[in-house]
N, C-alpha and C. Protein backbone atom coordinates (compact mmCIF):
# COMPACT_ATOMS: atom_id res chain seq x y z
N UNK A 1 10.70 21.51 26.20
CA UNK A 1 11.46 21.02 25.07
C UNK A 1 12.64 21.92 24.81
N UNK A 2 13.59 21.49 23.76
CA UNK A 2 14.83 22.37 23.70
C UNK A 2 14.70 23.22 22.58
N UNK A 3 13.15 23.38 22.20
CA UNK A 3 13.03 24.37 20.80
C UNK A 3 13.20 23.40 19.39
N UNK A 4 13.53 22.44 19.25
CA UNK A 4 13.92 21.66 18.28
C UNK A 4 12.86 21.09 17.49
N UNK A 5 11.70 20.63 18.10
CA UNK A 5 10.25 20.37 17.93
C UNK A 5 10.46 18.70 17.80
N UNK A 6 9.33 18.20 17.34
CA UNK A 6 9.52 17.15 17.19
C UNK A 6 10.56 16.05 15.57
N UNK A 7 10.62 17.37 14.52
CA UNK A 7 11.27 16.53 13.83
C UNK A 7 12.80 16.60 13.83
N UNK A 8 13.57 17.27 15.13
CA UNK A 8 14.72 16.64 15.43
C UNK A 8 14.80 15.24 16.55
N UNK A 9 13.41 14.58 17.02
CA UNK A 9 13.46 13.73 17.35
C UNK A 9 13.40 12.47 16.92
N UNK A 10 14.14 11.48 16.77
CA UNK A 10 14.45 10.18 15.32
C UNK A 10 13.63 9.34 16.23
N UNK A 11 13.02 9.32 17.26
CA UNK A 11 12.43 8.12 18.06
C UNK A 11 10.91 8.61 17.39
N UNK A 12 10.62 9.93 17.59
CA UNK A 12 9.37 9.69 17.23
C UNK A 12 9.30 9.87 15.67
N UNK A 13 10.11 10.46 15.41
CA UNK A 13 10.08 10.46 13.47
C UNK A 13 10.12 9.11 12.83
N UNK A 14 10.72 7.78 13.68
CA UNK A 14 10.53 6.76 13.36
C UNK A 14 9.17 5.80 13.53
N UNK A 15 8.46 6.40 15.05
CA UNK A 15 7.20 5.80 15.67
C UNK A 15 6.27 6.27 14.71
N UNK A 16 6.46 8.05 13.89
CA UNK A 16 5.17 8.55 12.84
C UNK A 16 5.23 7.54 11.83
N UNK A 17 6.60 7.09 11.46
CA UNK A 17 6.63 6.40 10.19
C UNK A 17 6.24 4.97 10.18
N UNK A 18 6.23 4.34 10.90
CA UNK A 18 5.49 2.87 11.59
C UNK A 18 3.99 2.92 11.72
N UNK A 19 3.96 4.27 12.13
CA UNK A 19 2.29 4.60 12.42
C UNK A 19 1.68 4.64 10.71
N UNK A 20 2.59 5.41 10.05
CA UNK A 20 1.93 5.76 8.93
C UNK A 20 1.80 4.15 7.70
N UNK A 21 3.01 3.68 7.96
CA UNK A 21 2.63 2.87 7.27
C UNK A 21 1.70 1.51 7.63
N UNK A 22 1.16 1.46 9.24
CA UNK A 22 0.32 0.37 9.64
C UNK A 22 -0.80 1.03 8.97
N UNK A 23 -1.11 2.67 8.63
CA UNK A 23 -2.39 3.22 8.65
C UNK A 23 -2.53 2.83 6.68
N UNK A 24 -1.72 3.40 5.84
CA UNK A 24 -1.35 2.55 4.74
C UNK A 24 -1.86 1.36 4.79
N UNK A 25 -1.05 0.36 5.22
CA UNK A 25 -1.27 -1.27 5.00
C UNK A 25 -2.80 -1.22 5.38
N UNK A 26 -3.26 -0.46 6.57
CA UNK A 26 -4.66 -0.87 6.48
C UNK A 26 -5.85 -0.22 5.50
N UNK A 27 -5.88 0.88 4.84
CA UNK A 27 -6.11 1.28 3.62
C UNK A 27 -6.42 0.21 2.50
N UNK A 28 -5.03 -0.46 2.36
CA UNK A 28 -4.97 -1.11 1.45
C UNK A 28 -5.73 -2.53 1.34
N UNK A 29 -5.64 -2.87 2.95
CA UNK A 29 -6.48 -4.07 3.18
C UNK A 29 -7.59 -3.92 2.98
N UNK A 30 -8.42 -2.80 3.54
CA UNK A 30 -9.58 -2.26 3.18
C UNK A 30 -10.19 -2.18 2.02
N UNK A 31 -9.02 -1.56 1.37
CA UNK A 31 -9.29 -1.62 -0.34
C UNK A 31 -9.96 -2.87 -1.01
N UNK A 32 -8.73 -3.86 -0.83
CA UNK A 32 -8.50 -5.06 -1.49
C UNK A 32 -9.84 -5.57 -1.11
N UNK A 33 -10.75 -5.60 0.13
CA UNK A 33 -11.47 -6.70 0.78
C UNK A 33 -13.08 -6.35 -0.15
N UNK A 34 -12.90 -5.00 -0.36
CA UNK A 34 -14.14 -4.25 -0.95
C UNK A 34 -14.19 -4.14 -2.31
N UNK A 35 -12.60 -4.67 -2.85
CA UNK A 35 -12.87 -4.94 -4.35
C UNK A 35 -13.04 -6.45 -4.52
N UNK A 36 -12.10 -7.11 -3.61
CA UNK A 36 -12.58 -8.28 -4.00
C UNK A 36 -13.89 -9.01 -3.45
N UNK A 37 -14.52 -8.64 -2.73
CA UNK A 37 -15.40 -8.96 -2.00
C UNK A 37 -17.24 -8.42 -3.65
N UNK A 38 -16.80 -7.56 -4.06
CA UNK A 38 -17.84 -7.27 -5.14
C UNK A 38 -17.64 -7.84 -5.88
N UNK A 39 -16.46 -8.30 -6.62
CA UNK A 39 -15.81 -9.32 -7.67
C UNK A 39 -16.49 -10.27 -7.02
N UNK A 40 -16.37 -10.80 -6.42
CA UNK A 40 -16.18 -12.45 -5.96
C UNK A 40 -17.63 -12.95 -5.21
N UNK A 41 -18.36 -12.00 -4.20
CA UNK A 41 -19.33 -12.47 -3.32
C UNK A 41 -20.61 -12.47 -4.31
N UNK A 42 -21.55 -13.67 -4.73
CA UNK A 42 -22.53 -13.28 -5.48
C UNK A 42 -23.89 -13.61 -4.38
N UNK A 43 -23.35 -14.42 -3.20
CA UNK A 43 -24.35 -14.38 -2.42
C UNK A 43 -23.78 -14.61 -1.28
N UNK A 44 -23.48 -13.81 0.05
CA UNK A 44 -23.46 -14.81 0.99
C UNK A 44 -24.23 -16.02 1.65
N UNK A 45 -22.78 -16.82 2.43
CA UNK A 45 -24.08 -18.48 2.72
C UNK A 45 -22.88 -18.40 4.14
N UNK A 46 -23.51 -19.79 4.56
CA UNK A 46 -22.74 -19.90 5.57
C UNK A 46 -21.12 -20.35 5.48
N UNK A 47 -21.00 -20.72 4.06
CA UNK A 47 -19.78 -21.10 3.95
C UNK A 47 -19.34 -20.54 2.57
N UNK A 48 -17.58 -20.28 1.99
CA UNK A 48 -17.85 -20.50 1.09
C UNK A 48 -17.53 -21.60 -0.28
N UNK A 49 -18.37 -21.56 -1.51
CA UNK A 49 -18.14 -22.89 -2.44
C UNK A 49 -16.19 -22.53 -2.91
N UNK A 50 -16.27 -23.50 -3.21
CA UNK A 50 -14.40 -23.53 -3.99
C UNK A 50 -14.55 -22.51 -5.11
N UNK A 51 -15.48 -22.11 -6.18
CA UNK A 51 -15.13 -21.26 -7.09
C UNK A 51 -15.20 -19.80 -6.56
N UNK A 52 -15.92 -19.57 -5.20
CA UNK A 52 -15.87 -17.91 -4.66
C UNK A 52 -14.36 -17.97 -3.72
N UNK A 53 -14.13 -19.08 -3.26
CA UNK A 53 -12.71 -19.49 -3.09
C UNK A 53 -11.57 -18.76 -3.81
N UNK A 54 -11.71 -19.89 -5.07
CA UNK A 54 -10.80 -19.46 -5.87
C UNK A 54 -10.88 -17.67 -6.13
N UNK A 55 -11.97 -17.48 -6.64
CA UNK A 55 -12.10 -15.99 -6.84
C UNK A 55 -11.61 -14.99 -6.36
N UNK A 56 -11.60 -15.24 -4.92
CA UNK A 56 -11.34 -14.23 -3.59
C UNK A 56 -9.88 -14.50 -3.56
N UNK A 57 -9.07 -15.89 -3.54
CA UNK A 57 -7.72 -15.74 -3.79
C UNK A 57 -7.04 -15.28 -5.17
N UNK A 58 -7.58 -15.06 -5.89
CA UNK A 58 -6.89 -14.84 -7.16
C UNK A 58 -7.27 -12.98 -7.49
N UNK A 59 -7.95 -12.57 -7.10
CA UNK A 59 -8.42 -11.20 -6.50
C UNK A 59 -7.33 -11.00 -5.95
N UNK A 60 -7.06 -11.70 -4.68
CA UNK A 60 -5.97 -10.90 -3.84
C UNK A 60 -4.91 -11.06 -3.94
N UNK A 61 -4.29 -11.67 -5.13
CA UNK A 61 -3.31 -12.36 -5.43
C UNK A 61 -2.91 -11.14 -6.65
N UNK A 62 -3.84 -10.84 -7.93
CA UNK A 62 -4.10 -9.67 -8.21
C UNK A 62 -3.69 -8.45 -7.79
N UNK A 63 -4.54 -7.98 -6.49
CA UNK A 63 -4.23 -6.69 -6.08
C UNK A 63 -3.15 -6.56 -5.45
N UNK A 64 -2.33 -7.68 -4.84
CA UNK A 64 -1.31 -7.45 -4.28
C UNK A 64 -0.15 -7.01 -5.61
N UNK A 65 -0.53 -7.80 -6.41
CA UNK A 65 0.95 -8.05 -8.12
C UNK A 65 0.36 -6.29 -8.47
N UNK A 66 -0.39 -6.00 -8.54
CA UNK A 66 -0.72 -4.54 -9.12
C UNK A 66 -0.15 -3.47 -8.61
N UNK A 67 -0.61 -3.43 -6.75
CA UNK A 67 -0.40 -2.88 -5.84
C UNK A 67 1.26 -2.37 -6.15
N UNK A 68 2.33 -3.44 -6.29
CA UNK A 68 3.37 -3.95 -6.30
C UNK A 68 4.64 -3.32 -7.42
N UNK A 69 3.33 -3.45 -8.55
CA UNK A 69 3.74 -2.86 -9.77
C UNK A 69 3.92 -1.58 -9.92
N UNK A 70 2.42 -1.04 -9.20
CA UNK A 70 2.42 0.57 -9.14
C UNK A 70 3.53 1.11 -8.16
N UNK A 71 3.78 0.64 -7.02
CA UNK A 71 4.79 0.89 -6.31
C UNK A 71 5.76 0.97 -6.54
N UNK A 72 6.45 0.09 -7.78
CA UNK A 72 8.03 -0.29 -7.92
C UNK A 72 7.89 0.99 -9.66
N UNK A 73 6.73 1.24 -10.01
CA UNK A 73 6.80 1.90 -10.94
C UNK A 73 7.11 3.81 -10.57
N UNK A 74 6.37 3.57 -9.42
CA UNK A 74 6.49 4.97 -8.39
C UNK A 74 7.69 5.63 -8.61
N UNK A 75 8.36 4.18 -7.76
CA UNK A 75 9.87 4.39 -7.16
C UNK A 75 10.76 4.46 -8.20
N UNK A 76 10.74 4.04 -9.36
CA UNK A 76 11.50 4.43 -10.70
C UNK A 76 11.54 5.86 -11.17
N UNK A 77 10.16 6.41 -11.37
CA UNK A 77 9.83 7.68 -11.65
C UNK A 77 10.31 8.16 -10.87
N UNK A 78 10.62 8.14 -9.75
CA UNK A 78 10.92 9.08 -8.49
C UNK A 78 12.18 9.71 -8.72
N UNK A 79 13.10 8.22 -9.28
CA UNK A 79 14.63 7.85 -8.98
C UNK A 79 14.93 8.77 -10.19
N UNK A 80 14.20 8.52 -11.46
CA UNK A 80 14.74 9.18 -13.09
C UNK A 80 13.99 10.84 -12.47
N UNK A 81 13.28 11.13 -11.79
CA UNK A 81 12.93 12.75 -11.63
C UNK A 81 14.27 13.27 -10.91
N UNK A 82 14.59 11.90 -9.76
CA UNK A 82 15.59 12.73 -8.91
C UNK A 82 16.93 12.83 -9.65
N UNK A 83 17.37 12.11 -10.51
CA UNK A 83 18.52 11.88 -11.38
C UNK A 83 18.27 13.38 -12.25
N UNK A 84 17.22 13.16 -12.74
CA UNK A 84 17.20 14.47 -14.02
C UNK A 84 17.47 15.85 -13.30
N UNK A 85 16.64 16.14 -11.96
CA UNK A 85 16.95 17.75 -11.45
C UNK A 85 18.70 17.11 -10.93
N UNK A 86 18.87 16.43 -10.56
CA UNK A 86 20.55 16.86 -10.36
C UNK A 86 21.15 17.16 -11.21
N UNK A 87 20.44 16.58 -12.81
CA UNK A 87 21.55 16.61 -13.89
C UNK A 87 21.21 17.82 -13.99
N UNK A 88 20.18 18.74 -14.23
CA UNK A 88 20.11 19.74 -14.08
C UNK A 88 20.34 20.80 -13.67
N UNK A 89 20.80 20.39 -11.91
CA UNK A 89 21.31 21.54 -11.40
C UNK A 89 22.79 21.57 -11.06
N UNK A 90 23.59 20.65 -11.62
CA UNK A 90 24.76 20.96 -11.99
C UNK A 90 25.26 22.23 -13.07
């Protein structure tokens, strides 16, 4: 190598960040399937009725709007922290 290591390389600093967020999204799927799956499953059968239906979509319909919320609420806080230390360190 040329001493640089790997985070002057943008091919793989981009491949970690693809990696990280498939490993994320699957977290989250995980999440969602194990909350909604206790919410919603009161028995398994071979199929399921329309109201564990409904349940299981409105669960995930749920965790996604939450998921969503917390995220975009993140990214606000982030933006007013990063705004305030600049105002600051002017």
């Amino acid at each position: 190598m040329d001493g640089k290591g790997a985070a002057a390389d943008p091919q793989l600093q981009h491949f970690i960040e693809i990696e990280t967020q498939k490993q994320r999204f699957q977290q989250l799927v995980h999440q969602m399937t194990e909350v909604c799956w206790e919410k919603c499953m009161d028995k398994p059968g071979p199929k399921l009725d329309s109201r564990t239906e409904v349940c299981f979509v409105n669960c995930v319909e749920r965790f996604i709007d939450t998921s969503q919320f917390i995220l975009n609420r993140l990214e606000q806080t982030q933006r007013s922290k990063g705004s305030f230390s600049e105002t600051m360190s002017d």
